[in-house]
Protein backbone atom coordinates (compact mmCIF):
# COMPACT_ATOMS: atom_id res chain seq x y z
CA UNK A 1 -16.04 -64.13 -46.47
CA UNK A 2 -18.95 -65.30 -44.08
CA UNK A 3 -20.45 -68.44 -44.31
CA UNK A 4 -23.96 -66.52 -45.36
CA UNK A 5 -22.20 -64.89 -48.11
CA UNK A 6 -21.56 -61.36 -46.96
CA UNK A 7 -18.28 -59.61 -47.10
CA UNK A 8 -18.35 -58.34 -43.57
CA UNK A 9 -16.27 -60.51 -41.47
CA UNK A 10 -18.32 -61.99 -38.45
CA UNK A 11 -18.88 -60.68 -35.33
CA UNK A 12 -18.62 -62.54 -32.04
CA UNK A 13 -22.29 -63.31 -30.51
CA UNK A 14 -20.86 -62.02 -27.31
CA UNK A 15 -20.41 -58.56 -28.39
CA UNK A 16 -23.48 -58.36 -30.38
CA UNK A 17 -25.45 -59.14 -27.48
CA UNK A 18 -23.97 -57.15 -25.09
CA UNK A 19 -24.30 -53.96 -27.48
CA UNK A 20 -28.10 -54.73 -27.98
CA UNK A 21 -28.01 -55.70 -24.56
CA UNK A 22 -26.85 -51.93 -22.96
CA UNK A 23 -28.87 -49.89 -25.73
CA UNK A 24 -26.09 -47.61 -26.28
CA UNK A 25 -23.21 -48.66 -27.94
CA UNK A 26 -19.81 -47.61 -26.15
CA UNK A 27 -16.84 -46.16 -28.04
CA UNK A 28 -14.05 -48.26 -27.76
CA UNK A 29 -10.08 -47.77 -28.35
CA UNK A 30 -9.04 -44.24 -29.39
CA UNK A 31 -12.69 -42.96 -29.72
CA UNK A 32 -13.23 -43.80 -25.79
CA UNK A 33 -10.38 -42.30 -24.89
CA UNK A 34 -11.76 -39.29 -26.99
CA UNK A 35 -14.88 -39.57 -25.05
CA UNK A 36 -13.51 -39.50 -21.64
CA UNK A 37 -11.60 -36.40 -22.53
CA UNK A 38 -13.84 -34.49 -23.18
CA UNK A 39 -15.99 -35.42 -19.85
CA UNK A 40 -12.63 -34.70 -18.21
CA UNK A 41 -13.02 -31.11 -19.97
CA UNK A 42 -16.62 -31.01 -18.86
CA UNK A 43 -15.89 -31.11 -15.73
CA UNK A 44 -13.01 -29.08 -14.94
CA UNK A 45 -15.26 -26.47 -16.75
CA UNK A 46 -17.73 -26.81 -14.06
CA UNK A 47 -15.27 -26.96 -11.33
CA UNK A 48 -13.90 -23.25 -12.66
CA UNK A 49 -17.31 -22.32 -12.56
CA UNK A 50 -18.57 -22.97 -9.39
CA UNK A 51 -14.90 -21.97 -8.53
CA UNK A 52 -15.54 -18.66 -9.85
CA UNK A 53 -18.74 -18.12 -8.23
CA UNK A 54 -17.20 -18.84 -5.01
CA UNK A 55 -15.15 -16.36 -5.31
CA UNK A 56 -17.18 -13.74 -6.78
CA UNK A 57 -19.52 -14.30 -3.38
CA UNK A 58 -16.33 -13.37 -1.01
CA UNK A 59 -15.25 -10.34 -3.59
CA UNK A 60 -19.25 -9.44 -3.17
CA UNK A 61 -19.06 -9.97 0.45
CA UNK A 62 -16.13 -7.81 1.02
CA UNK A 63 -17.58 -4.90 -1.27
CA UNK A 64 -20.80 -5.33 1.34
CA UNK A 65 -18.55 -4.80 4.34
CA UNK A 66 -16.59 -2.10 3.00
CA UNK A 67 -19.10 -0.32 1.75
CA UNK A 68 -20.96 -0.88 5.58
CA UNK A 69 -17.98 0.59 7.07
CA UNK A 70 -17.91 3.50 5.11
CA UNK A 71 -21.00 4.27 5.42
CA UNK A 72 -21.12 4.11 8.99
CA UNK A 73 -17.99 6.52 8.77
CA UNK A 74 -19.53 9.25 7.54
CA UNK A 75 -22.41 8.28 9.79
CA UNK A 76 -19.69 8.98 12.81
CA UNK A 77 -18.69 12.08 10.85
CA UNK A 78 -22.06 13.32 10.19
CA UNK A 79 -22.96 12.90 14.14
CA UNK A 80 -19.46 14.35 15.47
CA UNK A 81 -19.95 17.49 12.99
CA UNK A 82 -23.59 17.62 14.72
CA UNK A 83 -22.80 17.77 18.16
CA UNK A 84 -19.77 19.86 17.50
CA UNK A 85 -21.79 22.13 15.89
CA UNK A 86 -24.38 22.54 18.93
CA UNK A 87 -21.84 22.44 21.58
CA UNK A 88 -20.37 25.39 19.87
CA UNK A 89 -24.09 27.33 19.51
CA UNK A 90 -24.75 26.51 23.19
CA UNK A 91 -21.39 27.33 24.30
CA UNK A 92 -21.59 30.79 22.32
CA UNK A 93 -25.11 31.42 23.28
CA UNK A 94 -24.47 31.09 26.98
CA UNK A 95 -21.55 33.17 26.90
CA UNK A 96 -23.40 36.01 24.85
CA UNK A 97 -26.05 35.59 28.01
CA UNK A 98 -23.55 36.35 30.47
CA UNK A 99 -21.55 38.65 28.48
CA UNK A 100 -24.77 40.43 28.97
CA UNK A 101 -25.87 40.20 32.42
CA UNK A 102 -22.29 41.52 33.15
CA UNK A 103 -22.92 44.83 31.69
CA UNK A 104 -22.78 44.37 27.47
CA UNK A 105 -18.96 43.09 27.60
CA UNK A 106 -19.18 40.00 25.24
CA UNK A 107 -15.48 39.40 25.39
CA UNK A 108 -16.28 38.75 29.32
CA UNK A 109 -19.25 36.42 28.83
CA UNK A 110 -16.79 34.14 26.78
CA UNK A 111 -13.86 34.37 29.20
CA UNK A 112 -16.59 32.90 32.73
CA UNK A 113 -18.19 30.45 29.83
CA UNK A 114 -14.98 29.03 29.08
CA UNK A 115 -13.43 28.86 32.67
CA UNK A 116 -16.57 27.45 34.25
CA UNK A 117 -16.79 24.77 31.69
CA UNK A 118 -12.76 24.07 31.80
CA UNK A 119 -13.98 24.05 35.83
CA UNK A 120 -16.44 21.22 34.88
CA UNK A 121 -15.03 19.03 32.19
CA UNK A 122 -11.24 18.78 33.33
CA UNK A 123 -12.01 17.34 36.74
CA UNK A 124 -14.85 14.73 35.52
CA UNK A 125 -12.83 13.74 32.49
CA UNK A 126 -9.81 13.17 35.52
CA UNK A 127 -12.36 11.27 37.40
CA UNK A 128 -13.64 8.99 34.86
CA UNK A 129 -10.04 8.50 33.57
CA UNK A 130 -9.20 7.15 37.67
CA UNK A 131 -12.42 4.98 37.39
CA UNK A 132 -11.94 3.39 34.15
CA UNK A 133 -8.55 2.85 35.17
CA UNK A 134 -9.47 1.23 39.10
CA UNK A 135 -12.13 -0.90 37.53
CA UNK A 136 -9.11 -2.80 35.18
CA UNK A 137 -6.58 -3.29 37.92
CA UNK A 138 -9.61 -4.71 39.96
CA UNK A 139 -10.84 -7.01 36.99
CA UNK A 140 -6.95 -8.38 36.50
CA UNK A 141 -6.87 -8.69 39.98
CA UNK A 142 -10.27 -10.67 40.24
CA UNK A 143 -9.45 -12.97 37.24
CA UNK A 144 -6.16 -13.56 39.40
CA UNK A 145 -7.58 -14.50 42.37
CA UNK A 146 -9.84 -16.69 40.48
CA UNK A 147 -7.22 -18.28 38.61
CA UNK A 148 -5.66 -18.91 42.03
CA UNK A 149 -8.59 -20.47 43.36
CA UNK A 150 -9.04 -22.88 40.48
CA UNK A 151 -5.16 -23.59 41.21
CA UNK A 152 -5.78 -24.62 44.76
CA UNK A 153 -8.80 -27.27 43.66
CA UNK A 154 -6.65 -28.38 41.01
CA UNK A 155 -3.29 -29.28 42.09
CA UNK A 156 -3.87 -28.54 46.01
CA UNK A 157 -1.52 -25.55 46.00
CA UNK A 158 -1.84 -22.21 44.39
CA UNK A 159 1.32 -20.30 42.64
CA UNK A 160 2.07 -18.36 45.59
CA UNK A 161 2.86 -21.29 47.56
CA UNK A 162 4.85 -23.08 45.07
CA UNK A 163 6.90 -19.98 45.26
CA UNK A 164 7.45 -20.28 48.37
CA UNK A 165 8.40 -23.98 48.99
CA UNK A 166 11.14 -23.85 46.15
CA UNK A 167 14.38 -23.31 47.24
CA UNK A 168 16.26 -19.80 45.97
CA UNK A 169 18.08 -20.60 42.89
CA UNK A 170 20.91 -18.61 43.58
């Protein structure tokens, strides 16, 4: 019993203040433990979820590409088919044109139309095969000689002459 009469046992002033003193009252014992489950719950919910919506942005950003590159596939497909497909009028009106001027013999037309362009495309093609090809040894050698250079301010020697002031190893 309490000294006013009640059947309540008493309660410390401490506590009493400090409860009216926070304006919530806090669980305590099993019930807090309770409480700070399920925040613990809360949030790993919210970490899936912005988890998930990470992901979903890559898995969107992927279908974007993909869907870029195929598109710009048939693009390439669409503009190959194009040209191939005026090259080939051009080709065969020319050769009907000559096939005429040399007397109504189609057959001929097609055979000077196809040797005068193999007479055109087979030596440029060689010669920009040769100058593709000369410009990369000269860039290699370039970025060599540069390298070199940066050698010589560097260490005072390049590797050429490091080469040659170590004895033979054999």
């Amino acid at each position: 019993m309490i000294a006013d009469g009640s059947p309540k046992p008493a309660r410390a002033p401490e506590v009493e203040r400090d409860a009216a003193h926070d304006g919530d009252a806090r669980p305590a014992g099993p019930d807090a433990l309770a409480a700070v489950f399920r925040q613990l719950t809360e949030a790993v919910e919210y970490l899936a979820y912005l988890l998930a919506t990470q992901v979903d942005r890559v898995k969107l950003k992927v279908r974007n590409v993909l869907l870029l590159a195929a598109l710009g596939m048939i693009g390439v497909a669409v503009a190959m088919a194009f040209l191939a497909c005026t090259v080939w009028l051009l080709l065969s009106g020319i050769a009907g044109g000559v096939g005429v001027l040399l007397g109504d013999r189609p057959w001929l037309g097609s055979i000077v139309t196809s040797v005068v362009i193999l007479l055109i495309v087979v030596p440029a093609g060689w010669i920009a095969y040769r100058r593709v090809q000369s410009s990369g040894w000269k860039a290699v050698r370039e970025r060599y000689r540069q390298r070199q250079a940066e050698q010589k301010a560097r260490f005072g020697r390049e590797v050429e002459e490091t080469a040659e002031t170590r004895p033979n190893s054999a």
